[in-house]
Protein backbone atom coordinates (compact mmCIF):
# COMPACT_ATOMS: atom_id res chain seq x y z
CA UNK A 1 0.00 0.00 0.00
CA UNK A 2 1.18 3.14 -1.25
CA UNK A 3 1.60 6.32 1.74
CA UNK A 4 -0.89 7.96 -0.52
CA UNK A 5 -3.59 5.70 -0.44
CA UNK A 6 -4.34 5.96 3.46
CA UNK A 7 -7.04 8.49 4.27
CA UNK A 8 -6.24 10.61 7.65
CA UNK A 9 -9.37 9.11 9.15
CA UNK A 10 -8.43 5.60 8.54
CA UNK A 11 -5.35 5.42 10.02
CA UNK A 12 -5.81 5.07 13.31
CA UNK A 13 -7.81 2.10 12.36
CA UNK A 14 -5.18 0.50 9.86
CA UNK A 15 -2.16 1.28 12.23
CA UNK A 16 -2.09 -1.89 13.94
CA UNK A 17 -2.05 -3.86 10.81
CA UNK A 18 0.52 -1.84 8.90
CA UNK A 19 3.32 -1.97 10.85
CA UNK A 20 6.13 -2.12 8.35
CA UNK A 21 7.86 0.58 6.25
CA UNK A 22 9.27 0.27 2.84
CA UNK A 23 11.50 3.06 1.80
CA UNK A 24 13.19 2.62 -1.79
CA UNK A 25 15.86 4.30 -2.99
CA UNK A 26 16.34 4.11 -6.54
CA UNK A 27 20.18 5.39 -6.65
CA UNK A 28 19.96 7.91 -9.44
CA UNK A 29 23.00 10.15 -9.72
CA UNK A 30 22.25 13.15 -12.14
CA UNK A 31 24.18 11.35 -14.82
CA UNK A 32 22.08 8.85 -16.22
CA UNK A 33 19.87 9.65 -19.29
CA UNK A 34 16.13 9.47 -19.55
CA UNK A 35 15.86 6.31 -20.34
CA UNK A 36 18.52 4.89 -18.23
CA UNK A 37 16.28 7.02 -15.66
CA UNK A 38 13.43 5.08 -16.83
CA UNK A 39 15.23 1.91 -16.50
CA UNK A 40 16.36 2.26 -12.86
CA UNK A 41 12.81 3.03 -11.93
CA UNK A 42 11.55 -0.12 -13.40
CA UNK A 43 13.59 -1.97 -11.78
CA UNK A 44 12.99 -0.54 -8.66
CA UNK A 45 9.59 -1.19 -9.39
CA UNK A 46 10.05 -4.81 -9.90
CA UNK A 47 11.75 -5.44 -6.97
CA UNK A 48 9.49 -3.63 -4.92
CA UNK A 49 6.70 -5.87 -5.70
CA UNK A 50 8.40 -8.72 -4.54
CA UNK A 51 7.25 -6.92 -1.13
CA UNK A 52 4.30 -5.00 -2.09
CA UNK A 53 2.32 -7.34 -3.43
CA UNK A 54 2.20 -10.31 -1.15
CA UNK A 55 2.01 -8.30 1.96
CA UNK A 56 -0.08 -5.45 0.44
CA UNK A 57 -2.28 -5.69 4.19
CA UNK A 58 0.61 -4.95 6.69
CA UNK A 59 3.17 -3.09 4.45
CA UNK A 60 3.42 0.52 3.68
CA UNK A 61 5.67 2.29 0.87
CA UNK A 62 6.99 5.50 1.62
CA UNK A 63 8.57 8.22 -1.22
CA UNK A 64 12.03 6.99 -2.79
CA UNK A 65 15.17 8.34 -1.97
CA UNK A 66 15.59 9.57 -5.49
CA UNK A 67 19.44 10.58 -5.74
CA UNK A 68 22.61 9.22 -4.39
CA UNK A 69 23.26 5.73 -2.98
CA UNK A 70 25.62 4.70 -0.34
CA UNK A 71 26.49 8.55 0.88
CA UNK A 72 22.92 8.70 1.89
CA UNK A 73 23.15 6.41 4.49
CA UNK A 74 23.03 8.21 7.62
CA UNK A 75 19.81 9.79 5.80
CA UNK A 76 17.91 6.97 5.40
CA UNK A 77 18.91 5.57 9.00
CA UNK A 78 17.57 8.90 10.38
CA UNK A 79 13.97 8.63 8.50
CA UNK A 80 14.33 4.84 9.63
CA UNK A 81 14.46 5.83 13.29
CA UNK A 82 11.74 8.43 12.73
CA UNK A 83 9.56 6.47 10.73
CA UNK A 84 9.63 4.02 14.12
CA UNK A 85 8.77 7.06 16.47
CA UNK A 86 6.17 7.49 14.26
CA UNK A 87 4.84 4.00 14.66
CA UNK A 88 6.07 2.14 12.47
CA UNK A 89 7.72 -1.42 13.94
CA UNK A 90 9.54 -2.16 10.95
CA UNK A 91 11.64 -0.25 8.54
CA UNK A 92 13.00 -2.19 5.69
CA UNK A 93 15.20 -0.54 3.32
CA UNK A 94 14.64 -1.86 -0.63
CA UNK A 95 17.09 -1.08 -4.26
CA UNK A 96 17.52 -2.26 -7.16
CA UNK A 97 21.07 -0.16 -7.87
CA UNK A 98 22.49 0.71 -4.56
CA UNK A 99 24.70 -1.42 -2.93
CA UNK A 100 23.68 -0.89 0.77
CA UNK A 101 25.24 -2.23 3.61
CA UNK A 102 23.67 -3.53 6.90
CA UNK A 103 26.79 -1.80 8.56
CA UNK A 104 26.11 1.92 7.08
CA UNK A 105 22.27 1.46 7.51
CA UNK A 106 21.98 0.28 11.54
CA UNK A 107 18.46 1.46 11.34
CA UNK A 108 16.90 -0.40 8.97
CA UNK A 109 15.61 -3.35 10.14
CA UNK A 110 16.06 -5.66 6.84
CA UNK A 111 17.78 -4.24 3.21
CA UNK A 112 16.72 -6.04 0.44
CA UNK A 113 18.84 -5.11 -3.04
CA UNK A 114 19.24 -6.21 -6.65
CA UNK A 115 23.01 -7.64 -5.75
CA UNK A 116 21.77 -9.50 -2.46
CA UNK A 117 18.96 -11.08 -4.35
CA UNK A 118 19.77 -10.99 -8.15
CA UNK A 119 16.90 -13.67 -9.04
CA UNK A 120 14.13 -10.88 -7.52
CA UNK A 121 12.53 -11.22 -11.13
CA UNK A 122 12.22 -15.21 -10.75
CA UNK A 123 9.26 -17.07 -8.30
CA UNK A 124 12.41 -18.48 -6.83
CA UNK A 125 14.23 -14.78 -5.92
CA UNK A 126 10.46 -13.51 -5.30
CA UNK A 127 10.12 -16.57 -2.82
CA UNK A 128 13.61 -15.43 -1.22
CA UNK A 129 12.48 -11.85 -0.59
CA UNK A 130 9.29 -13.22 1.08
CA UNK A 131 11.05 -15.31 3.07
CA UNK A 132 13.80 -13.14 4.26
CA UNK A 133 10.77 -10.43 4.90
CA UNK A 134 8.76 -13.41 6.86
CA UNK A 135 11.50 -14.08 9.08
CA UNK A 136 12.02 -10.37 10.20
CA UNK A 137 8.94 -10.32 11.67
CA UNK A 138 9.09 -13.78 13.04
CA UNK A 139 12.81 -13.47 15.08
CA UNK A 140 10.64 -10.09 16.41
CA UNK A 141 7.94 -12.01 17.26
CA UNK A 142 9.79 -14.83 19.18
CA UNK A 143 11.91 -11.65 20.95
């Protein structure tokens, strides 16, 4: 579910159910062309339905981090913290370009990327996404 899509007077309501946080960052740098642009996007699209889709109930996507990749990081780890005091249990970090690590983004609670998953277009890399996103919220559940 898209941030857009939730109506002011339905959140309260929905706020228990959609605990997690998906904020993409699509890597551009300025350089690219239009329709490298274009390319980058739809790949970030495709990876983000590997999430979207299958846990469109308890998932929402926040606005992409547009421009610049791993020099964003202590960016994206503070909307990760503030996305949490806003709520949010879960913030997981998603790319298909950057190459993010788990040591520059502390905050995010899982980072799923194009070069950690390179099969994300396949039902097997779509199952390995769903799993890895399953088991976040199962080791917090057993916690």
């Amino acid at each position: 579910m898209k941030f857009s899509e939730i109506e002011s007077t339905a959140w309260e309501e929905l706020r228990p159910y959609l605990d997690t946080c998906l904020l993409p960052v699509t890597a551009l740098t300025g350089l690219e062309q239009p329709f490298e642009v274009t390319d980058k996007l739809e790949r970030l699209r495709d990876i983000m339905d590997c999430v979207e889709i299958p846990f469109k109930g308890r998932v929402v996507t926040y606005p992409a981090f547009q421009y610049g990749s791993t020099e964003i990081a202590e960016l994206i780890n503070d909307v990760c913290r503030n996305i949490k005091l806003s709520g949010f249990k879960y913030a997981i970090v998603i790319s298909a370009q950057a190459e993010l690590k788990t040591e520059a983004l502390n905050d995010a609670d899982l980072i799923l990327t194009a070069l950690d998953y390179p099969n994300y277009k396949t039902p097997e890399g779509v199952e390995q996404i769903r799993q890895a996103v399953q088991a976040l919220w199962q080791s917090s559940e057993s916690d």
